[in-house]
C-alpha atoms as a PDB file:
ATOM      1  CA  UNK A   1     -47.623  -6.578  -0.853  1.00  0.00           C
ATOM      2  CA  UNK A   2     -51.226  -7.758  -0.111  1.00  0.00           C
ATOM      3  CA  UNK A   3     -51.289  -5.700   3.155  1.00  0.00           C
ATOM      4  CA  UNK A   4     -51.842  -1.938   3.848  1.00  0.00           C
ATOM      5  CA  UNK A   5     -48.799  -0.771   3.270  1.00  0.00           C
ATOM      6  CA  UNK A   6     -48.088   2.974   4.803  1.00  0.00           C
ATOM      7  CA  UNK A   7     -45.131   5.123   4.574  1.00  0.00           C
ATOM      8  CA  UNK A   8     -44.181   8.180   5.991  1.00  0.00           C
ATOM      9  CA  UNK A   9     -41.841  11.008   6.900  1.00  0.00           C
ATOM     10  CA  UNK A  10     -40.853  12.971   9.412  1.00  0.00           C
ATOM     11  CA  UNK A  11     -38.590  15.891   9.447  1.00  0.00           C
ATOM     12  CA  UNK A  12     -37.757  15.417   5.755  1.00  0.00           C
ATOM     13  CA  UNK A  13     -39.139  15.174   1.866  1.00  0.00           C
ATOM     14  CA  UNK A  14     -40.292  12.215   1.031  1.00  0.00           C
ATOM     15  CA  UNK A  15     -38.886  10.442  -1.389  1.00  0.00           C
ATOM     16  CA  UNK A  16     -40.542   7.924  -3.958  1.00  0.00           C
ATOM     17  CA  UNK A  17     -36.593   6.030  -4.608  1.00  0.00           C
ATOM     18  CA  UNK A  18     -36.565   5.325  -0.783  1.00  0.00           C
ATOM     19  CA  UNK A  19     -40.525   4.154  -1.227  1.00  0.00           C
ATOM     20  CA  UNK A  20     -40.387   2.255  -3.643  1.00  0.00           C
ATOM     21  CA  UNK A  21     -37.171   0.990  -1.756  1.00  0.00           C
ATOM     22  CA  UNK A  22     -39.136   0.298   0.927  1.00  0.00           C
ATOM     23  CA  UNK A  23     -42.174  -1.480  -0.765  1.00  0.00           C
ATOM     24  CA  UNK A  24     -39.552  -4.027  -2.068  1.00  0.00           C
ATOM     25  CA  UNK A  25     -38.345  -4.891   1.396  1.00  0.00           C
ATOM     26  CA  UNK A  26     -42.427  -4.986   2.180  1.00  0.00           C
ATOM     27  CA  UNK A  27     -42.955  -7.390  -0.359  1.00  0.00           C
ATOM     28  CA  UNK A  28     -40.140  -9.315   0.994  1.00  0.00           C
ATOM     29  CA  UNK A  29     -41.929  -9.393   4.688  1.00  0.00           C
ATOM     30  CA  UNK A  30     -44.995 -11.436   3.244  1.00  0.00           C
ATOM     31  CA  UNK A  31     -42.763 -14.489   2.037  1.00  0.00           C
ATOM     32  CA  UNK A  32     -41.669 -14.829   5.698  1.00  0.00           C
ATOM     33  CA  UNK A  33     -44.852 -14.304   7.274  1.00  0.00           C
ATOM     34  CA  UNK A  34     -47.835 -14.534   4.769  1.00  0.00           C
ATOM     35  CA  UNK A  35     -50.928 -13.282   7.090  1.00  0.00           C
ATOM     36  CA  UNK A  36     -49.659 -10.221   7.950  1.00  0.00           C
ATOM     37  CA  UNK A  37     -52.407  -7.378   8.378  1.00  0.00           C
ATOM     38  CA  UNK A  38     -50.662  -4.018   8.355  1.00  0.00           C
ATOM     39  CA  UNK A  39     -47.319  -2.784   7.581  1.00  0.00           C
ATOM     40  CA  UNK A  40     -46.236   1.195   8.650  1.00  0.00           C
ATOM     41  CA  UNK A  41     -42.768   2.364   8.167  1.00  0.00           C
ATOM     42  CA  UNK A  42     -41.781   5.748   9.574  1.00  0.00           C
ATOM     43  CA  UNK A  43     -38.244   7.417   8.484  1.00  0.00           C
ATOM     44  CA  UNK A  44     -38.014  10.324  10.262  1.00  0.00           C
ATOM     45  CA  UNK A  45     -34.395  12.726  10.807  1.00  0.00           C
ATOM     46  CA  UNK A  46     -34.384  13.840  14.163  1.00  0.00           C
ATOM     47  CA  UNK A  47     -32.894  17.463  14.976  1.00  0.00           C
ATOM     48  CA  UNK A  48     -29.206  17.278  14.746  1.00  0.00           C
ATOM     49  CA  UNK A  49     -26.959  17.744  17.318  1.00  0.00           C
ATOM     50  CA  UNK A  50     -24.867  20.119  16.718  1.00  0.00           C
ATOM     51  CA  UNK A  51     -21.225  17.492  17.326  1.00  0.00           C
ATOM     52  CA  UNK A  52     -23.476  14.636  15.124  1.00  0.00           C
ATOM     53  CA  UNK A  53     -23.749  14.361  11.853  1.00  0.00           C
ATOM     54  CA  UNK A  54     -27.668  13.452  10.076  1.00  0.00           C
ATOM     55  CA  UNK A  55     -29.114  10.665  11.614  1.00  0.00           C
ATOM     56  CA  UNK A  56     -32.302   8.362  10.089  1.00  0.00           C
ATOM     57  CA  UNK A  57     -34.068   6.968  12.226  1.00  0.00           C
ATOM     58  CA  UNK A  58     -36.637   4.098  11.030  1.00  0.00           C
ATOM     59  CA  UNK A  59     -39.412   2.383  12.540  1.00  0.00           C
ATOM     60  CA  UNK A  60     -41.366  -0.466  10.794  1.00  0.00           C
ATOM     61  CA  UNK A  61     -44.519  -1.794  12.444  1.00  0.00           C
ATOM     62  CA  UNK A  62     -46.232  -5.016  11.176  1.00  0.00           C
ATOM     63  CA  UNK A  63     -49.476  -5.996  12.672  1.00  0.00           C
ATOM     64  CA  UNK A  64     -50.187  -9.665  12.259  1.00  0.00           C
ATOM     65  CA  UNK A  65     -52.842 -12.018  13.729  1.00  0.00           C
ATOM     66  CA  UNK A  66     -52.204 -12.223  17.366  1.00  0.00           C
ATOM     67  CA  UNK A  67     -49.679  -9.234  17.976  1.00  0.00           C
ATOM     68  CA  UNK A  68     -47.958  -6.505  16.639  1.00  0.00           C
ATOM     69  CA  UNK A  69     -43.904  -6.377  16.373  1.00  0.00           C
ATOM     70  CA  UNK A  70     -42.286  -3.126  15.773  1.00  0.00           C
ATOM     71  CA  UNK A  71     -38.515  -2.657  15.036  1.00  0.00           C
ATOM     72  CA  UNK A  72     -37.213   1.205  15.984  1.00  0.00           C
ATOM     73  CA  UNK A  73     -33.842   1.522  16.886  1.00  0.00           C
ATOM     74  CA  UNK A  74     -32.238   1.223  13.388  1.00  0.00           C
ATOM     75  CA  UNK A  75     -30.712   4.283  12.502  1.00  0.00           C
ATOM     76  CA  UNK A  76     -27.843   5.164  10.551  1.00  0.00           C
ATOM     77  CA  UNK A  77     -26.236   8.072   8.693  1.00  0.00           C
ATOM     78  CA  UNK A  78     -27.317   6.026   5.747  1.00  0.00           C
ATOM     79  CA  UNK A  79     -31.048   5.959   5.000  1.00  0.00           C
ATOM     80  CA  UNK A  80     -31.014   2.601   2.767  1.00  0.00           C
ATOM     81  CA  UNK A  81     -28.921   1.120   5.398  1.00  0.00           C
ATOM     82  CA  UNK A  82     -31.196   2.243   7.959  1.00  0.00           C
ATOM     83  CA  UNK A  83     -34.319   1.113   5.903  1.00  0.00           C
ATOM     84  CA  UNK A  84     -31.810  -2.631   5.349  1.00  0.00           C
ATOM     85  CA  UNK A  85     -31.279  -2.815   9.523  1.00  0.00           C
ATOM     86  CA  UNK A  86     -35.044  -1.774  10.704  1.00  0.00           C
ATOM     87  CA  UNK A  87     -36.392  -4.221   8.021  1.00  0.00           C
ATOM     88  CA  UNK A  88     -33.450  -7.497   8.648  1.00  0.00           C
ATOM     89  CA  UNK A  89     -34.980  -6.976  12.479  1.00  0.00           C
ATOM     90  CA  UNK A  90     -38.693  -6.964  11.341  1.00  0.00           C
ATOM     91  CA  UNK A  91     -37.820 -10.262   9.844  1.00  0.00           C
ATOM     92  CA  UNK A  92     -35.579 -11.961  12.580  1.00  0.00           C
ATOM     93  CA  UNK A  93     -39.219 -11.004  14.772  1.00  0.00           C
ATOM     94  CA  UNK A  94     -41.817 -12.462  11.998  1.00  0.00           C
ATOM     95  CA  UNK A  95     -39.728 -15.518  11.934  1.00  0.00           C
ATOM     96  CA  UNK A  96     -39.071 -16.106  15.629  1.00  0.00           C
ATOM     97  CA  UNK A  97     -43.510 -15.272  15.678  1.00  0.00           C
ATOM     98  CA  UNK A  98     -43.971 -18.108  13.046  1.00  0.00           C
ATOM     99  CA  UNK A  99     -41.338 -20.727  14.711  1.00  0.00           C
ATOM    100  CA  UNK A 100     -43.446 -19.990  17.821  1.00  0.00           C
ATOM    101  CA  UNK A 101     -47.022 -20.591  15.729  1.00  0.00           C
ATOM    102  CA  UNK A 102     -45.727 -23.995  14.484  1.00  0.00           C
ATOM    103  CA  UNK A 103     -44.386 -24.438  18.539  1.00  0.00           C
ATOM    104  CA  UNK A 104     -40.614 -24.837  17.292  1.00  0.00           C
ATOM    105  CA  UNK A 105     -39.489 -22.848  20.058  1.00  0.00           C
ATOM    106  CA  UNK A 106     -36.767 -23.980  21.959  1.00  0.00           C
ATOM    107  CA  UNK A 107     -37.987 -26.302  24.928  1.00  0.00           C
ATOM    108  CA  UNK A 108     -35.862 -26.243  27.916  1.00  0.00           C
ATOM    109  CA  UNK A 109     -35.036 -29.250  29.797  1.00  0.00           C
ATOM    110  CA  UNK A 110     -36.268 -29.809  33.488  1.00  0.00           C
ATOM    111  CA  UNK A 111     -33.517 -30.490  36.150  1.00  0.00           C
ATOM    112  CA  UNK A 112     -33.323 -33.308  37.869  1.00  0.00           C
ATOM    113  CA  UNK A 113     -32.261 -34.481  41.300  1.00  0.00           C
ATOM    114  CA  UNK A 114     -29.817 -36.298  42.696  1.00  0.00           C
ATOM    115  CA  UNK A 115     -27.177 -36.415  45.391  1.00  0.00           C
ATOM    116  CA  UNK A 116     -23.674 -36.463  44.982  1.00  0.00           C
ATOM    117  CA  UNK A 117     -22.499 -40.390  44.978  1.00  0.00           C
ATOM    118  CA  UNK A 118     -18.524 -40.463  44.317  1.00  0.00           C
ATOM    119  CA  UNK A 119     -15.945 -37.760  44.444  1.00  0.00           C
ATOM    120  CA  UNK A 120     -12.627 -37.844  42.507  1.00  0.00           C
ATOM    121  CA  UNK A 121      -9.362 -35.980  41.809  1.00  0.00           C
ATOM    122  CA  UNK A 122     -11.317 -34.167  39.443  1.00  0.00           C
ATOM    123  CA  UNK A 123     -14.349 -35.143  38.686  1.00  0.00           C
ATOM    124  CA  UNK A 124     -17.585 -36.677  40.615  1.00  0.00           C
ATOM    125  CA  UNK A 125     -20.625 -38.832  39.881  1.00  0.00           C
ATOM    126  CA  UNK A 126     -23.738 -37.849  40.887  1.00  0.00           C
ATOM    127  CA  UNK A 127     -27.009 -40.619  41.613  1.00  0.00           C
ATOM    128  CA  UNK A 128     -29.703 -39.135  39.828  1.00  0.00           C
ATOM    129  CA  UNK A 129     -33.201 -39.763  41.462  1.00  0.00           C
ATOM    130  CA  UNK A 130     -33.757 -42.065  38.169  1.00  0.00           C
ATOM    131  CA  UNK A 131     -31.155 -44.402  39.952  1.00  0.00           C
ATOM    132  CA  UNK A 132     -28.859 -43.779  36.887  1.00  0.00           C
ATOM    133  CA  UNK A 133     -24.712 -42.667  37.573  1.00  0.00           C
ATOM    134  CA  UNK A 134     -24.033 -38.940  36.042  1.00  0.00           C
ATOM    135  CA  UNK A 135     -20.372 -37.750  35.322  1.00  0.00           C
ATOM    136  CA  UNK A 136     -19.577 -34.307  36.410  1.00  0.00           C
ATOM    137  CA  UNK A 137     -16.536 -31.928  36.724  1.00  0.00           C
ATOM    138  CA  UNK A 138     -15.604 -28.870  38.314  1.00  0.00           C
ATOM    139  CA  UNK A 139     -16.608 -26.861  35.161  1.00  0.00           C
ATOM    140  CA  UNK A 140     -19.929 -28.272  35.321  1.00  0.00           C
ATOM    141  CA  UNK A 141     -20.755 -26.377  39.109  1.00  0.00           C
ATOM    142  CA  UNK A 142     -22.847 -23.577  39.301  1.00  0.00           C
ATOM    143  CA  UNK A 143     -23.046 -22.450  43.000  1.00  0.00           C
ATOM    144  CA  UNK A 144     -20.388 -24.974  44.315  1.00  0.00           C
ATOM    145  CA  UNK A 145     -16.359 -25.351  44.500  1.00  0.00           C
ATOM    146  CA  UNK A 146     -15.417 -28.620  43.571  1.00  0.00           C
ATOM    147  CA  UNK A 147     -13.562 -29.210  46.497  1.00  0.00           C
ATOM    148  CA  UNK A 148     -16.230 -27.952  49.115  1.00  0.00           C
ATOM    149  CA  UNK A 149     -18.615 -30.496  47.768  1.00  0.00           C
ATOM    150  CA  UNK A 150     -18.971 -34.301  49.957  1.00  0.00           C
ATOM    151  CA  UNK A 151     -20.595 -37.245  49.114  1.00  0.00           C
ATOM    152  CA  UNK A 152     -24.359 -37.197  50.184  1.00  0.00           C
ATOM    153  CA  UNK A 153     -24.935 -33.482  49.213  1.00  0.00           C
ATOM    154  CA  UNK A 154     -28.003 -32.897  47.380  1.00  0.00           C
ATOM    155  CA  UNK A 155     -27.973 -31.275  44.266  1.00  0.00           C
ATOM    156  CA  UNK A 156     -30.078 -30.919  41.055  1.00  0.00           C
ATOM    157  CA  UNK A 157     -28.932 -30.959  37.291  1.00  0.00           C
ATOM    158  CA  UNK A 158     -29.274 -30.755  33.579  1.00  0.00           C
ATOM    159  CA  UNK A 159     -29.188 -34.799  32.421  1.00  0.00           C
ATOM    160  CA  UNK A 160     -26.924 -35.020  28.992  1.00  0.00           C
ATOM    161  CA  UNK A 161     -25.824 -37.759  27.068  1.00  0.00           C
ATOM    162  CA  UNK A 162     -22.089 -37.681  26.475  1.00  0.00           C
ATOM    163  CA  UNK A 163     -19.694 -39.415  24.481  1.00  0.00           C
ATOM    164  CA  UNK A 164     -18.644 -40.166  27.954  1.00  0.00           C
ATOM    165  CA  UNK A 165     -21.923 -41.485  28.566  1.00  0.00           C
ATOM    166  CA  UNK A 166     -24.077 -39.501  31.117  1.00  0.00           C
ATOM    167  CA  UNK A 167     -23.381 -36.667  32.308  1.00  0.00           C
ATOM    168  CA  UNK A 168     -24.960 -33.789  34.715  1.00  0.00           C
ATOM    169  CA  UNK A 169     -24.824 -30.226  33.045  1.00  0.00           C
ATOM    170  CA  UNK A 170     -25.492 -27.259  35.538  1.00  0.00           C
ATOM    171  CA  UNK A 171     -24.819 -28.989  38.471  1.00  0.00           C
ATOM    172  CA  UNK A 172     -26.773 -26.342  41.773  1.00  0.00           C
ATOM    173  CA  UNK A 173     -26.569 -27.674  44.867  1.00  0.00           C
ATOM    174  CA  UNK A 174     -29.855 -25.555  45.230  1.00  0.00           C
ATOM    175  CA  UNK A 175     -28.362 -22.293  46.618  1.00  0.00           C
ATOM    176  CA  UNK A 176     -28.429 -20.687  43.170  1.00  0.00           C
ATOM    177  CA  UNK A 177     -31.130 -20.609  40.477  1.00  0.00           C
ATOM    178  CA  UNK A 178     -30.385 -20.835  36.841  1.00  0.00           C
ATOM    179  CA  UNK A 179     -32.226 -21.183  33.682  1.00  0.00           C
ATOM    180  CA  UNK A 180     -31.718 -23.884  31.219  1.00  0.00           C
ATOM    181  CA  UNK A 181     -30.435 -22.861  28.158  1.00  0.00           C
END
């Protein structure tokens, strides 16, 4: 690893296995994230409770340019499967921080507006302010009963292109707020 790397232990011997252990999984951080700064891993065993058995608890913190992630609620009665689910985590967070570097992050869509233009048995189309028809169906309501809606009621949705053809996702007649995703 070209980074600092620092280990240490709390509440029990350390143990150059579980380093060197630990160094590999390091190692392993840089191919995911290659300008990473700092690396500290704490393994530490809590006092036991007295109806519990042993406990590790381990903490990895990698500073990289821009912020500093830390993973610390892996613990297990296992240490190396402790060390396995504090450093999978550390990695899930250095790759979501590079996606977000190379702005791959997911982009949610804006709503759009329309009013409701047809009603059927069960399903209604809704003008969208882009003078294009949109398919909906009861399913497809956030705040609304299908069958309290009328024609004329303004509403605002999440545009999709169907095999049906277009169709409104997320369909608020304004009453509730939702996020896109």
């Amino acid at each position: 690893m070209k980074c600092p790397l620092q280990i240490s232990y709390e509440n029990l011997p350390e143990s150059e296995a579980l380093s060197s252990h630990i160094r590999q999984r390091a190692d392993k951080l840089e191919q995911v994230f290659q300008h990473l700064i700092a690396c500290n891993v704490t393994v530490s065993l809590p006092h036991r409770h007295s109806q519990q058995g042993e406990r590790y608890l381990v903490q990895v913190d990698v500073t990289a340019p821009g912020t500093e992630l830390v993973s610390n609620k892996q613990n297990h009665e296992d240490v190396y499967v402790a060390v396995r689910d504090a450093f999978d985590a550390t990695r899930r967070l250095l790759e979501e921080r590079a996606r977000h570097l190379r702005g791959q992050t997911k982009q949610h869509a804006e709503p759009m507006h329309g009013t409701v233009a047809r009603l059927l048995d069960d399903f209604g189309f809704i003008e969208g302010d882009d003078g294009n028809d949109y398919y909906f169906s009861p399913e497809n309501l956030v705040d609304q009963a299908f069958d309290k809606l009328t024609e004329g009621t303004p509403v605002q949705f999440l545009p999709e292109v169907a095999q049906e053809g277009r169709q409104a996702k997320r369909v608020s007649t304004g009453k509730h707020r939702y996020n896109a995703d």
